[in-house]
PDB file of N, CA and C in Angstrom:
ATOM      1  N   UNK A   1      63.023-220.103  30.910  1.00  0.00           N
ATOM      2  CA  UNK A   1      64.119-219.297  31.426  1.00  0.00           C
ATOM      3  C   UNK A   1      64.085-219.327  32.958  1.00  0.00           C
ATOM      4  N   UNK A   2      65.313-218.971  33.568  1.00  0.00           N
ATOM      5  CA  UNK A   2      65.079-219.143  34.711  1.00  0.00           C
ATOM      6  C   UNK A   2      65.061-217.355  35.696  1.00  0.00           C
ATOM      7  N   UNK A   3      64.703-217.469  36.633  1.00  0.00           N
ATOM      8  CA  UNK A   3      64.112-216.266  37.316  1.00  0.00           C
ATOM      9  C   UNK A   3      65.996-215.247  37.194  1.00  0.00           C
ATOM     10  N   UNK A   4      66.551-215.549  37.215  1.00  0.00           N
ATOM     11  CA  UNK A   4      67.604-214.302  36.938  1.00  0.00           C
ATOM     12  C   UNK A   4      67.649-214.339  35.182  1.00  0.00           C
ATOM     13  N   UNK A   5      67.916-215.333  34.253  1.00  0.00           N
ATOM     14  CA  UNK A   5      67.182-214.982  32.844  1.00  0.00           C
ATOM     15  C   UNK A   5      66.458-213.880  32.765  1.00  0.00           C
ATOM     16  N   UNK A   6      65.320-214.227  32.953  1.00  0.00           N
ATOM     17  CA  UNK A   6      64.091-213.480  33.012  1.00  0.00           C
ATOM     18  C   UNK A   6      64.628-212.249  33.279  1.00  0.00           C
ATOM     19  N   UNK A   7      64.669-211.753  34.607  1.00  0.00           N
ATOM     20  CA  UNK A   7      65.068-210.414  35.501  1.00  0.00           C
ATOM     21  C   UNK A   7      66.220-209.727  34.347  1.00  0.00           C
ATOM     22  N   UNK A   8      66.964-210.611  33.806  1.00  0.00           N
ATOM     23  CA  UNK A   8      68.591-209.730  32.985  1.00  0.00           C
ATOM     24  C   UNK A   8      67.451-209.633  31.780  1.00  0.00           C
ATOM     25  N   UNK A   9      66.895-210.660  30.946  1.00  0.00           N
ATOM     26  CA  UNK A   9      66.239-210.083  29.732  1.00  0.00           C
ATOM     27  C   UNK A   9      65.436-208.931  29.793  1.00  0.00           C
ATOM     28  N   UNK A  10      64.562-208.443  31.128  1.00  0.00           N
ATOM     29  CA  UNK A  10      63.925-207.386  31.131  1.00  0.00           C
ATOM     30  C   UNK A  10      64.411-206.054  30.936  1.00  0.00           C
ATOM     31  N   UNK A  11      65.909-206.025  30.803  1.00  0.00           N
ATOM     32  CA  UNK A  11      67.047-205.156  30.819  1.00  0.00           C
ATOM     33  C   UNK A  11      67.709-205.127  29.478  1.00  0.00           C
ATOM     34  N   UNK A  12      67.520-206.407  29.038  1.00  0.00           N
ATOM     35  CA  UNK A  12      68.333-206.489  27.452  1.00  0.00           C
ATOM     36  C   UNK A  12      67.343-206.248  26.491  1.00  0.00           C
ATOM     37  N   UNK A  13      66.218-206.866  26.649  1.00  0.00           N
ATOM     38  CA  UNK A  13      65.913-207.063  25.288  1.00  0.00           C
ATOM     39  C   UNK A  13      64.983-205.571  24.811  1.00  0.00           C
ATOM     40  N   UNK A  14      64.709-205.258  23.505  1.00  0.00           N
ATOM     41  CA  UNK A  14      64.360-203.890  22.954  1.00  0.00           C
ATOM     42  C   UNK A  14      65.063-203.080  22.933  1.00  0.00           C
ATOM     43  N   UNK A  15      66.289-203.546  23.030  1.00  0.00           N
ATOM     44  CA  UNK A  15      67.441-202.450  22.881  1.00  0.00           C
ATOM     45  C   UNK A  15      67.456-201.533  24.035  1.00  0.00           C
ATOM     46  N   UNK A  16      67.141-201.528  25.111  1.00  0.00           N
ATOM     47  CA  UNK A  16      67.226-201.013  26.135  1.00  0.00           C
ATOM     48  C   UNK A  16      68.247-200.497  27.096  1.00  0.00           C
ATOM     49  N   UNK A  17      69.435-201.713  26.618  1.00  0.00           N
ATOM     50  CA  UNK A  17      70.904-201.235  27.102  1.00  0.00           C
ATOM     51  C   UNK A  17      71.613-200.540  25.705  1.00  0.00           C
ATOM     52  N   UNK A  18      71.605-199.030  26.267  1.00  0.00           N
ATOM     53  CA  UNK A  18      71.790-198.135  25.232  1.00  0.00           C
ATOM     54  C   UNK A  18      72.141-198.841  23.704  1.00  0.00           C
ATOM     55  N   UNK A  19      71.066-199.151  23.506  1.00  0.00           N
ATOM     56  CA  UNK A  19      70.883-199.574  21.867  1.00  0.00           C
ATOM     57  C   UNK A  19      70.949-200.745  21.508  1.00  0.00           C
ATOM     58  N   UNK A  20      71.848-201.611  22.126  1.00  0.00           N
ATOM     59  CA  UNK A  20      72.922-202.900  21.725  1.00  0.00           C
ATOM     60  C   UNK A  20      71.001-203.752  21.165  1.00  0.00           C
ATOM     61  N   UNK A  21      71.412-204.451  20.231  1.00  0.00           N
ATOM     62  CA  UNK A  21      70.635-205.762  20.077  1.00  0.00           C
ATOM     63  C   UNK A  21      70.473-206.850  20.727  1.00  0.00           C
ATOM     64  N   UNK A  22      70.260-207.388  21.390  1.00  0.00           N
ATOM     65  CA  UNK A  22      70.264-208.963  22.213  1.00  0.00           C
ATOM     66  C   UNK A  22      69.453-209.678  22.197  1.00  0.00           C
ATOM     67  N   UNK A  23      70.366-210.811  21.632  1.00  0.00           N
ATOM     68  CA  UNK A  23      68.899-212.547  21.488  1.00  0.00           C
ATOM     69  C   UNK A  23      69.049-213.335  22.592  1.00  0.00           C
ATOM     70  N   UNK A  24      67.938-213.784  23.016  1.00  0.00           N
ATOM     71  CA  UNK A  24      67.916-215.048  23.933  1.00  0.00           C
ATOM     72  C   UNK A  24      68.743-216.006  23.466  1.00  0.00           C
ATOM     73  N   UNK A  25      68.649-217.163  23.911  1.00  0.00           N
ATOM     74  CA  UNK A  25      68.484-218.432  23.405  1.00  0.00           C
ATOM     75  C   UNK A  25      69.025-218.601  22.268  1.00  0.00           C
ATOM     76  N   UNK A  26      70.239-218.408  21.866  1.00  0.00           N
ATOM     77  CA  UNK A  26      70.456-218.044  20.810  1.00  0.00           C
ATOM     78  C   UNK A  26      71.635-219.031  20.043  1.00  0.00           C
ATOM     79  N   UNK A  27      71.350-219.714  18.949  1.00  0.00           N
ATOM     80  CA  UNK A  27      72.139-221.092  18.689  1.00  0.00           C
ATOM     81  C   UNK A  27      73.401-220.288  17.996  1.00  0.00           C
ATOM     82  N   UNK A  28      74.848-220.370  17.831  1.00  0.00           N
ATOM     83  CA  UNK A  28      76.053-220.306  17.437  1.00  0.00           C
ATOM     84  C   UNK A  28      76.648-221.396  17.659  1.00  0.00           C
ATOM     85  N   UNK A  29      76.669-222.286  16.380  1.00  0.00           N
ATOM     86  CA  UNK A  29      77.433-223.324  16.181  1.00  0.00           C
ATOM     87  C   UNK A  29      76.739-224.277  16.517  1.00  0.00           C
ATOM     88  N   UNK A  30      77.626-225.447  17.454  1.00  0.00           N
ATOM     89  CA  UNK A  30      76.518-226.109  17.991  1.00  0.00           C
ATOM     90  C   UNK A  30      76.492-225.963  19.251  1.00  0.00           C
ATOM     91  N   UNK A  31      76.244-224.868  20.210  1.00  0.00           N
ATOM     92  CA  UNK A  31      75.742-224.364  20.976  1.00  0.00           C
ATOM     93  C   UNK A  31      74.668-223.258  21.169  1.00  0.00           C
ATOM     94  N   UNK A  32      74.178-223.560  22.389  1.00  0.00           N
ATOM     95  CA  UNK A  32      72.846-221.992  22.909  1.00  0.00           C
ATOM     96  C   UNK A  32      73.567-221.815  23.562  1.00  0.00           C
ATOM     97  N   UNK A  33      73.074-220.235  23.515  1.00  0.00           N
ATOM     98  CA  UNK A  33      74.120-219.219  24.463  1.00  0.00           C
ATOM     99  C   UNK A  33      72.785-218.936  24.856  1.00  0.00           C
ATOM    100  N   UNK A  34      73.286-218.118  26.196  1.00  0.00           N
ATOM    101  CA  UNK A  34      71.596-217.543  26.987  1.00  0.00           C
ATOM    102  C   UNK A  34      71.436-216.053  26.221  1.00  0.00           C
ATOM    103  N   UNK A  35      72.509-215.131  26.081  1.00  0.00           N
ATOM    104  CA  UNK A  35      72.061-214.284  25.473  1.00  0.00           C
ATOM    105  C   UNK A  35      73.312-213.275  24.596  1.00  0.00           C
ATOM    106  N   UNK A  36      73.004-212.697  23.567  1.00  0.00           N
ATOM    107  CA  UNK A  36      74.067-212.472  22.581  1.00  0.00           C
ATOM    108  C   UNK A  36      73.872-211.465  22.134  1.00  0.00           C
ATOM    109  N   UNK A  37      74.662-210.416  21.648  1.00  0.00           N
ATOM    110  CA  UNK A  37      74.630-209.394  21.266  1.00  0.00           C
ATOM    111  C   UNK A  37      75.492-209.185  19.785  1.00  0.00           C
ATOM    112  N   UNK A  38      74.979-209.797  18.801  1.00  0.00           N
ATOM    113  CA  UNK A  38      75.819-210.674  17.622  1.00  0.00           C
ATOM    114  C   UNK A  38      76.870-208.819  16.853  1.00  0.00           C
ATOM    115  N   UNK A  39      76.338-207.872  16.882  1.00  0.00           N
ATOM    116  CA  UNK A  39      76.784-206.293  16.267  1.00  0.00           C
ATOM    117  C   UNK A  39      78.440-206.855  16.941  1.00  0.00           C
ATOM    118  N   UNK A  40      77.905-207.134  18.476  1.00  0.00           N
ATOM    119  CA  UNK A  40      79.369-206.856  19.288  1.00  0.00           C
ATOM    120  C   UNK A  40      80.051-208.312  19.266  1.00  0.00           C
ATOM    121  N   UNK A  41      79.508-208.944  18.930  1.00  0.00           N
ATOM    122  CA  UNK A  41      80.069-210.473  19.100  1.00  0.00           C
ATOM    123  C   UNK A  41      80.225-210.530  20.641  1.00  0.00           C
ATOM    124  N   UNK A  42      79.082-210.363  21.908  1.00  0.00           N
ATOM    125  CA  UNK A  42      79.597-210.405  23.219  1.00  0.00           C
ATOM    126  C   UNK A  42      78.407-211.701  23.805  1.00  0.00           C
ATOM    127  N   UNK A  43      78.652-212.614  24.448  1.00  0.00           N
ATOM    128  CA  UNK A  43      77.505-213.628  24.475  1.00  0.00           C
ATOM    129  C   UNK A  43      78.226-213.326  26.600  1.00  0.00           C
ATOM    130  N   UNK A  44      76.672-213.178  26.933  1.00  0.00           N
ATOM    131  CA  UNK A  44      76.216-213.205  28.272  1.00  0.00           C
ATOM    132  C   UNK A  44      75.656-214.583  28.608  1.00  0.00           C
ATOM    133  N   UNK A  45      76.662-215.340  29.822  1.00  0.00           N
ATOM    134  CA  UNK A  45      76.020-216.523  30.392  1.00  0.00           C
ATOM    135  C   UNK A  45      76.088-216.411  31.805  1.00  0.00           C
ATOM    136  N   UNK A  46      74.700-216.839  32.509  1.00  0.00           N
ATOM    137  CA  UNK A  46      74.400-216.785  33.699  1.00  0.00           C
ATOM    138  C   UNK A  46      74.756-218.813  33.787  1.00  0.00           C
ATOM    139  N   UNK A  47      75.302-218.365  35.235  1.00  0.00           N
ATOM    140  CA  UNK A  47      75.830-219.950  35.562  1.00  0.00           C
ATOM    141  C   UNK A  47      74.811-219.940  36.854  1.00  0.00           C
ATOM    142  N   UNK A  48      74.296-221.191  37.202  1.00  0.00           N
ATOM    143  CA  UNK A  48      73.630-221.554  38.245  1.00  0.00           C
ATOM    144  C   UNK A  48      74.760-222.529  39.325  1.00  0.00           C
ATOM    145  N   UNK A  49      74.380-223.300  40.178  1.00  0.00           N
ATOM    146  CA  UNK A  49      74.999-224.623  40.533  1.00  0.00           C
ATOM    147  C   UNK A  49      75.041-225.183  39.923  1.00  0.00           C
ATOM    148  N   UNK A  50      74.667-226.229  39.057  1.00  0.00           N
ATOM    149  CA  UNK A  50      75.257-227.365  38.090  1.00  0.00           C
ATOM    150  C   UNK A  50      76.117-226.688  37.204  1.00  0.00           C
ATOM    151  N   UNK A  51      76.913-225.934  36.980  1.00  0.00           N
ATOM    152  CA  UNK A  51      77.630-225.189  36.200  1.00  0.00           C
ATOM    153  C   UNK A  51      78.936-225.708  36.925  1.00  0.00           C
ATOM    154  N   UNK A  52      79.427-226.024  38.885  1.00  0.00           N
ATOM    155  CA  UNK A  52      80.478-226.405  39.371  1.00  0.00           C
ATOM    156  C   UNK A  52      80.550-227.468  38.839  1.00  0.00           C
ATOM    157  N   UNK A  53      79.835-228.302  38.766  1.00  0.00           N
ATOM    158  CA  UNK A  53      80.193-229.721  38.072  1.00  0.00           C
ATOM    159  C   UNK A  53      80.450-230.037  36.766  1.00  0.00           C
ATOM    160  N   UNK A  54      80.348-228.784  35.698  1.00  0.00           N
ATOM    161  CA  UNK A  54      80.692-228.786  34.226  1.00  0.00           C
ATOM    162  C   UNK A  54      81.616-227.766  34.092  1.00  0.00           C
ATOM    163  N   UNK A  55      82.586-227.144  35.036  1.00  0.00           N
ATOM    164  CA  UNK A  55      83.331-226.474  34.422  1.00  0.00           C
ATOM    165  C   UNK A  55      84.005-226.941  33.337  1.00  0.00           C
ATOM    166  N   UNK A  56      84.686-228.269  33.379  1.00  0.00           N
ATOM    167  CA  UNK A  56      85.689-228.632  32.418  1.00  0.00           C
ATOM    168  C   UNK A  56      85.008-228.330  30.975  1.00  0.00           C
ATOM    169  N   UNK A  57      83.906-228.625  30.900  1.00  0.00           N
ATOM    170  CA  UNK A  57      82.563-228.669  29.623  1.00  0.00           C
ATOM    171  C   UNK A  57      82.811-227.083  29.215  1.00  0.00           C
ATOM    172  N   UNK A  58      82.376-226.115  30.217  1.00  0.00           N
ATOM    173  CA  UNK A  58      82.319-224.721  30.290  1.00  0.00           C
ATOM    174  C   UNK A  58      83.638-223.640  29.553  1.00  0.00           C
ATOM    175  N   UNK A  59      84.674-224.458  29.953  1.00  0.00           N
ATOM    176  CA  UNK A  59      86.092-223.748  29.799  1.00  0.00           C
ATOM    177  C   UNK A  59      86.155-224.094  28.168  1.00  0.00           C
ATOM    178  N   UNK A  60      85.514-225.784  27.558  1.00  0.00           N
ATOM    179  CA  UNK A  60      86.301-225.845  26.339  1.00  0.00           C
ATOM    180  C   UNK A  60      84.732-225.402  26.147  1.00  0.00           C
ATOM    181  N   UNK A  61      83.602-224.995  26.140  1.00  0.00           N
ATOM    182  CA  UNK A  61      82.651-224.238  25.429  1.00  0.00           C
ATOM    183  C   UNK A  61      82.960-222.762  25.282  1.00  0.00           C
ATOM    184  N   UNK A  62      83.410-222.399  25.896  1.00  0.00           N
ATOM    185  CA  UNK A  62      84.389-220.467  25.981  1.00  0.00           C
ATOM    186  C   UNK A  62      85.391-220.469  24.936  1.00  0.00           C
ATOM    187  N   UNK A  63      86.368-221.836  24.983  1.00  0.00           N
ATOM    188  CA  UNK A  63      87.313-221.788  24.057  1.00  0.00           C
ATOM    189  C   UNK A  63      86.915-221.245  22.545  1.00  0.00           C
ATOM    190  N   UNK A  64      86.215-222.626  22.495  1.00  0.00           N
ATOM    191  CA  UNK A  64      85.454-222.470  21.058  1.00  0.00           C
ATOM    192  C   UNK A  64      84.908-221.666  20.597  1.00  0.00           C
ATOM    193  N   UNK A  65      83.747-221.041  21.616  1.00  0.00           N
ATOM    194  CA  UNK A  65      82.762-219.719  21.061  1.00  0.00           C
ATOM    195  C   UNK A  65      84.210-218.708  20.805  1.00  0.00           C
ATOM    196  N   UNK A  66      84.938-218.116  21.639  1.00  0.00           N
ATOM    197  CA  UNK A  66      86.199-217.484  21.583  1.00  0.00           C
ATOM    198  C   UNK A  66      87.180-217.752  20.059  1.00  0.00           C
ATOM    199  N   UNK A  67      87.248-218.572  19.371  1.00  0.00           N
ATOM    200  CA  UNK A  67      87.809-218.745  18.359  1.00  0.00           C
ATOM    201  C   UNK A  67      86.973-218.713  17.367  1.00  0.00           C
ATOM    202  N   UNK A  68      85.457-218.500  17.409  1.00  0.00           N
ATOM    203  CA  UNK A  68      84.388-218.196  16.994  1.00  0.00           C
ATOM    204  C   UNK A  68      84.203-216.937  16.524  1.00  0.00           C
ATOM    205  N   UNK A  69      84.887-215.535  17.447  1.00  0.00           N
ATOM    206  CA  UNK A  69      85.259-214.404  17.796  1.00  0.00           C
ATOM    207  C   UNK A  69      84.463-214.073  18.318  1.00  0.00           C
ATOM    208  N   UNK A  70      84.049-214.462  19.461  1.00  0.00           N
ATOM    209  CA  UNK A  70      82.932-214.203  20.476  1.00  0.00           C
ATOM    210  C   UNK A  70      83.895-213.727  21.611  1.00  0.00           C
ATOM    211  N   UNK A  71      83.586-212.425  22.625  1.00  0.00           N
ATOM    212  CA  UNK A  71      83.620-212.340  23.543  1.00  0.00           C
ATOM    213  C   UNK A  71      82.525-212.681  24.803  1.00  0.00           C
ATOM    214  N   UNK A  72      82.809-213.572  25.887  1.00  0.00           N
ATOM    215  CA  UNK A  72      81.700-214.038  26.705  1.00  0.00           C
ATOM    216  C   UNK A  72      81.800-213.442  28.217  1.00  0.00           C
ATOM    217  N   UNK A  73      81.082-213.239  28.966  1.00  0.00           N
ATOM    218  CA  UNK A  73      80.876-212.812  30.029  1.00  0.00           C
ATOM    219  C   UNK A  73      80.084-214.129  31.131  1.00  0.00           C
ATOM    220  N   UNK A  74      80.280-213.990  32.241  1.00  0.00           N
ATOM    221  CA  UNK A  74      79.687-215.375  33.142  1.00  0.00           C
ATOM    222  C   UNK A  74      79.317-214.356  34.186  1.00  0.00           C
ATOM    223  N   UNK A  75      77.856-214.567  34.276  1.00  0.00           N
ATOM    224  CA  UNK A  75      77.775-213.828  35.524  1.00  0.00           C
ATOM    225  C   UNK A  75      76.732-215.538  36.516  1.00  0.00           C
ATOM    226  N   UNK A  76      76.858-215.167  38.190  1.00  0.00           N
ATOM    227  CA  UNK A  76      76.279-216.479  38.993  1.00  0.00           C
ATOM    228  C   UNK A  76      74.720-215.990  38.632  1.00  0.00           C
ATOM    229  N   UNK A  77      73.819-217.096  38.397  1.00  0.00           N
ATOM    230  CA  UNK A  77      72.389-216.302  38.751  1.00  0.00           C
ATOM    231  C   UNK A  77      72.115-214.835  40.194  1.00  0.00           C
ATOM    232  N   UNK A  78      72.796-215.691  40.968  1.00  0.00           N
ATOM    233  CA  UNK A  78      72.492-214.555  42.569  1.00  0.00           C
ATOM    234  C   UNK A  78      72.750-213.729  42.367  1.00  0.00           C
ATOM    235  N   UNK A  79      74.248-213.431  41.536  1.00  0.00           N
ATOM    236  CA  UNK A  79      74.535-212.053  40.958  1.00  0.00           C
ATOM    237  C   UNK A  79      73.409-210.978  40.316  1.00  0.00           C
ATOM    238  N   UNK A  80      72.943-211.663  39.455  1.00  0.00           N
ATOM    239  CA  UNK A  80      71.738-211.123  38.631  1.00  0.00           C
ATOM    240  C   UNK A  80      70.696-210.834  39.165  1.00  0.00           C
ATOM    241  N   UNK A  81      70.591-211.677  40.464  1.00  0.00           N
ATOM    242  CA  UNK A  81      69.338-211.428  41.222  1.00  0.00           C
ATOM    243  C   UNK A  81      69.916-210.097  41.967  1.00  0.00           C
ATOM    244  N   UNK A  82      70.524-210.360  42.863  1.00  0.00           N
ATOM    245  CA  UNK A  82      71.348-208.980  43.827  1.00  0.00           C
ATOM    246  C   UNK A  82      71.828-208.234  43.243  1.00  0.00           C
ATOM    247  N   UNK A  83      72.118-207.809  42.569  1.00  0.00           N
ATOM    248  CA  UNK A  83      73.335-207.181  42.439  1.00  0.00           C
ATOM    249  C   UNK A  83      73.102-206.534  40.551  1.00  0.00           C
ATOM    250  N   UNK A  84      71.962-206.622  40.242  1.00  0.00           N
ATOM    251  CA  UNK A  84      71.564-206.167  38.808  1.00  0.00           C
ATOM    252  C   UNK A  84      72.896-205.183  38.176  1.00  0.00           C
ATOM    253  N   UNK A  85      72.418-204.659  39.312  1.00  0.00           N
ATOM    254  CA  UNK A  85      72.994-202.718  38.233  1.00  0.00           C
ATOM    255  C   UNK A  85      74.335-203.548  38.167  1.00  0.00           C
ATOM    256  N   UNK A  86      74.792-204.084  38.693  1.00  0.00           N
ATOM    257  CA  UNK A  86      76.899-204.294  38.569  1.00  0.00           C
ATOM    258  C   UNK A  86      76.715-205.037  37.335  1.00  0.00           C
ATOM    259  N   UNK A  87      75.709-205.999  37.607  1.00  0.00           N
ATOM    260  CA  UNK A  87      76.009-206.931  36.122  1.00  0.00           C
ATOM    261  C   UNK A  87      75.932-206.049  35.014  1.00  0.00           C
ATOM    262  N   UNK A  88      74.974-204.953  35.144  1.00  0.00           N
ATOM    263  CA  UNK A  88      74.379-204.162  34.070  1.00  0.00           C
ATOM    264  C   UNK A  88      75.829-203.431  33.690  1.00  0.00           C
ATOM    265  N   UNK A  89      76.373-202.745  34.273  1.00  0.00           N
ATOM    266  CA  UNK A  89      77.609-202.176  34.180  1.00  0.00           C
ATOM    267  C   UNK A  89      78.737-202.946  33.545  1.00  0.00           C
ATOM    268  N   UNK A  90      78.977-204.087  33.887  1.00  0.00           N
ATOM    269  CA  UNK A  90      79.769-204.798  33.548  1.00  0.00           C
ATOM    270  C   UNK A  90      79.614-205.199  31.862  1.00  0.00           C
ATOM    271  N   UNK A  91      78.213-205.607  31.646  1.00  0.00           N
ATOM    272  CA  UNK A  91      78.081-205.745  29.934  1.00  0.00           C
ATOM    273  C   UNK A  91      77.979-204.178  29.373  1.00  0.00           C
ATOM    274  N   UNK A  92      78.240-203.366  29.948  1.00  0.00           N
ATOM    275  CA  UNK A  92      77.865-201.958  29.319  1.00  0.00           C
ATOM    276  C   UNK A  92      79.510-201.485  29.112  1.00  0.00           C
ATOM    277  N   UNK A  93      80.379-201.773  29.759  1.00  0.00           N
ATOM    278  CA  UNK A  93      81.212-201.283  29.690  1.00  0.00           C
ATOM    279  C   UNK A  93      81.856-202.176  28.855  1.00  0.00           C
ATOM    280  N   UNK A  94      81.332-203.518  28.944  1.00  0.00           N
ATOM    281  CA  UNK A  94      82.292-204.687  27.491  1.00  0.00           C
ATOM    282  C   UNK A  94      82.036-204.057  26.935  1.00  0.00           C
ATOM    283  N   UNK A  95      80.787-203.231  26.656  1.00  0.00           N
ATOM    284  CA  UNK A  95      80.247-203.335  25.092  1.00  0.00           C
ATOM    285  C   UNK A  95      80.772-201.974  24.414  1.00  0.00           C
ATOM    286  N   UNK A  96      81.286-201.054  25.339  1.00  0.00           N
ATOM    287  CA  UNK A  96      81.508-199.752  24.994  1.00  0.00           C
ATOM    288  C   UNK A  96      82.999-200.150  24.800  1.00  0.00           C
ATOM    289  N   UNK A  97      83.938-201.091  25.298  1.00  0.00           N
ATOM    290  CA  UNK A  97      85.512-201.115  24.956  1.00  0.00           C
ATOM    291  C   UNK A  97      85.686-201.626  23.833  1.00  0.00           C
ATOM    292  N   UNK A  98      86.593-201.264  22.659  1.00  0.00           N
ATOM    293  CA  UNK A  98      86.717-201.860  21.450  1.00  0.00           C
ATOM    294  C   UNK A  98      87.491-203.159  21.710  1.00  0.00           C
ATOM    295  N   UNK A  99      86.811-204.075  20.389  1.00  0.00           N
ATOM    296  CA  UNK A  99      87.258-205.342  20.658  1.00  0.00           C
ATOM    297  C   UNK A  99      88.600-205.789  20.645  1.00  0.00           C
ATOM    298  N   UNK A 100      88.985-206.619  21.111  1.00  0.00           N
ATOM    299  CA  UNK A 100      90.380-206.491  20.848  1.00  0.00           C
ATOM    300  C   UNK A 100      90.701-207.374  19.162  1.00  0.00           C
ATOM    301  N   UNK A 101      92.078-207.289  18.603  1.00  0.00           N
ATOM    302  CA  UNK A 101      91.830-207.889  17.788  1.00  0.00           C
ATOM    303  C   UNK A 101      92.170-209.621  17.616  1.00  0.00           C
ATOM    304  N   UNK A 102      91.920-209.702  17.044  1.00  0.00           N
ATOM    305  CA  UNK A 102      92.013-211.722  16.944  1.00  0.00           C
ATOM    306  C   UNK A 102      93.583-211.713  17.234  1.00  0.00           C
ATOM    307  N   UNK A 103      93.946-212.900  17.936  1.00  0.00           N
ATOM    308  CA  UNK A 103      94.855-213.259  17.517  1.00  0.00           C
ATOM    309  C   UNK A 103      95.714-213.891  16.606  1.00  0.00           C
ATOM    310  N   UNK A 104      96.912-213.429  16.102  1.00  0.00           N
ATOM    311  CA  UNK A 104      97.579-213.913  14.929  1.00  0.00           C
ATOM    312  C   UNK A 104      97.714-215.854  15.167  1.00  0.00           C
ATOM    313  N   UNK A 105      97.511-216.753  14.082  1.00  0.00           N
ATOM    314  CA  UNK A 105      97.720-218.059  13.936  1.00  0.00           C
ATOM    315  C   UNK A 105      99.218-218.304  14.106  1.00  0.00           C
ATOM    316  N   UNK A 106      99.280-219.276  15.278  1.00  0.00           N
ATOM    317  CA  UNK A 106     100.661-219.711  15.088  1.00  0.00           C
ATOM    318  C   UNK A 106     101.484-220.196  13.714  1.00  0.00           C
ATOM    319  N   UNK A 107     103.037-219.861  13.999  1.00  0.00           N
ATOM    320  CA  UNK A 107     103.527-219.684  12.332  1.00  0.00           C
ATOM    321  C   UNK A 107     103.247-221.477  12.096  1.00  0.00           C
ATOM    322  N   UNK A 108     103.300-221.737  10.779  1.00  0.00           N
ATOM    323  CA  UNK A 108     102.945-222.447   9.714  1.00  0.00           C
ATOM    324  C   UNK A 108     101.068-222.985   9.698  1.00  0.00           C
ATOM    325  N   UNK A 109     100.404-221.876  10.849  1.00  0.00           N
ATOM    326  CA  UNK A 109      98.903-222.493  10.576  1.00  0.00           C
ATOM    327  C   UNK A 109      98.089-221.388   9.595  1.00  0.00           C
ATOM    328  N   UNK A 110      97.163-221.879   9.629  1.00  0.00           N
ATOM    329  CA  UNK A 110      96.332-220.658   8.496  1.00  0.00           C
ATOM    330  C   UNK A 110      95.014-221.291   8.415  1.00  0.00           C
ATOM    331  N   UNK A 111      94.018-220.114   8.243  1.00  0.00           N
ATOM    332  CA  UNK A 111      92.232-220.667   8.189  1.00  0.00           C
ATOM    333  C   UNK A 111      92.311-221.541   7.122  1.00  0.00           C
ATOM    334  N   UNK A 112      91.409-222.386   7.359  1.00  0.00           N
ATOM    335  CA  UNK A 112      91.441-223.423   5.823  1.00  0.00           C
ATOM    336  C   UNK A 112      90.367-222.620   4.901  1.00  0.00           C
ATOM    337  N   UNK A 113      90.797-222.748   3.954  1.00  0.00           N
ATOM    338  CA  UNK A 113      89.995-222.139   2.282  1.00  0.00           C
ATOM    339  C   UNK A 113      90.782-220.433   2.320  1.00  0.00           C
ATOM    340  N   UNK A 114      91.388-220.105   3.551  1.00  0.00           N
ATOM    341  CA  UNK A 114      92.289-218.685   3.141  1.00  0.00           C
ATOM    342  C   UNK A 114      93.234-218.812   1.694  1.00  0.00           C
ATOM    343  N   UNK A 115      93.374-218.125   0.655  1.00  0.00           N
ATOM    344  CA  UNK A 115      94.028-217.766  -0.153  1.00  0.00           C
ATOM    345  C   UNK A 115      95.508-217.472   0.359  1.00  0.00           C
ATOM    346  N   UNK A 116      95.935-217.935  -0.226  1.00  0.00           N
ATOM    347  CA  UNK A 116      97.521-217.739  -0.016  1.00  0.00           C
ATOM    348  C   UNK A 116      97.693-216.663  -1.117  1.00  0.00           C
ATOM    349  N   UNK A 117      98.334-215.870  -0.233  1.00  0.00           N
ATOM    350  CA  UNK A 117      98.719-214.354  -1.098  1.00  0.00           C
ATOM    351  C   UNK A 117     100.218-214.274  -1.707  1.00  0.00           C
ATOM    352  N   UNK A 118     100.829-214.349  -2.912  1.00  0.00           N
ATOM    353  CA  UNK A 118     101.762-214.163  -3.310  1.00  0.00           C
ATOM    354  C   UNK A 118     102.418-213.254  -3.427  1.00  0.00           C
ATOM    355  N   UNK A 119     103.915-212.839  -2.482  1.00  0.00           N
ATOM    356  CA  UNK A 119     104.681-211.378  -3.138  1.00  0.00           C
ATOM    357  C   UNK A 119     105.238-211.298  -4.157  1.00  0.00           C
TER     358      UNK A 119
END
């Protein structure tokens, strides 16, 4: 892990942010997320520098986890280093707003293996 990892897990993990659960390293799909809070579906990622050079990577990895029904948060490492308590606030207050709900499938799409309901 890297030194703002570290510093945010000392804050997450044991349930320490009023209650919530949170995993490291944590595989959904075929991705690791740095850290997840699966009750809330909210996945916390700290971006370093090599993160400017993968946004394009970054945006369709958000997509996906997001249609996943993941809500994600990006905080910079420096953030995490400086500036703790805001980050801390910031996942405290995701976690306290109710989720929103999914969005409806554009008309003629539908989950595959959904039952088609007859009136």
């Amino acid at each position: 892990m890297t030194d703002a990892e570290q510093k945010l897990w000392r804050y997450l993990r044991n349930r320490q942010l009023h209650g919530f659960k949170f995993r490291r390293q944590h595989e959904i799909g075929c991705y690791i997320v740095d850290f997840v809070c699966t009750e809330a579906k909210l996945i916390v990622e700290l971006d370093g520098g090599q993160h400017l050079e993968q946004m394009a990577y970054d945006a369709h990895r958000t997509r996906q986890l997001k249609i996943m029904g993941y809500n994600l948060l990006r905080f910079w490492n420096n953030d995490v280093l400086t500036n703790t308590e805001s980050v801390l606030e910031v996942i405290l207050n995701t976690l306290a707003s109710p989720a929103p709900h999914p969005s409806p499938l554009p008309d003629g799409e539908r989950v595959q293996g959904a039952a088609e309901i007859e009136a």
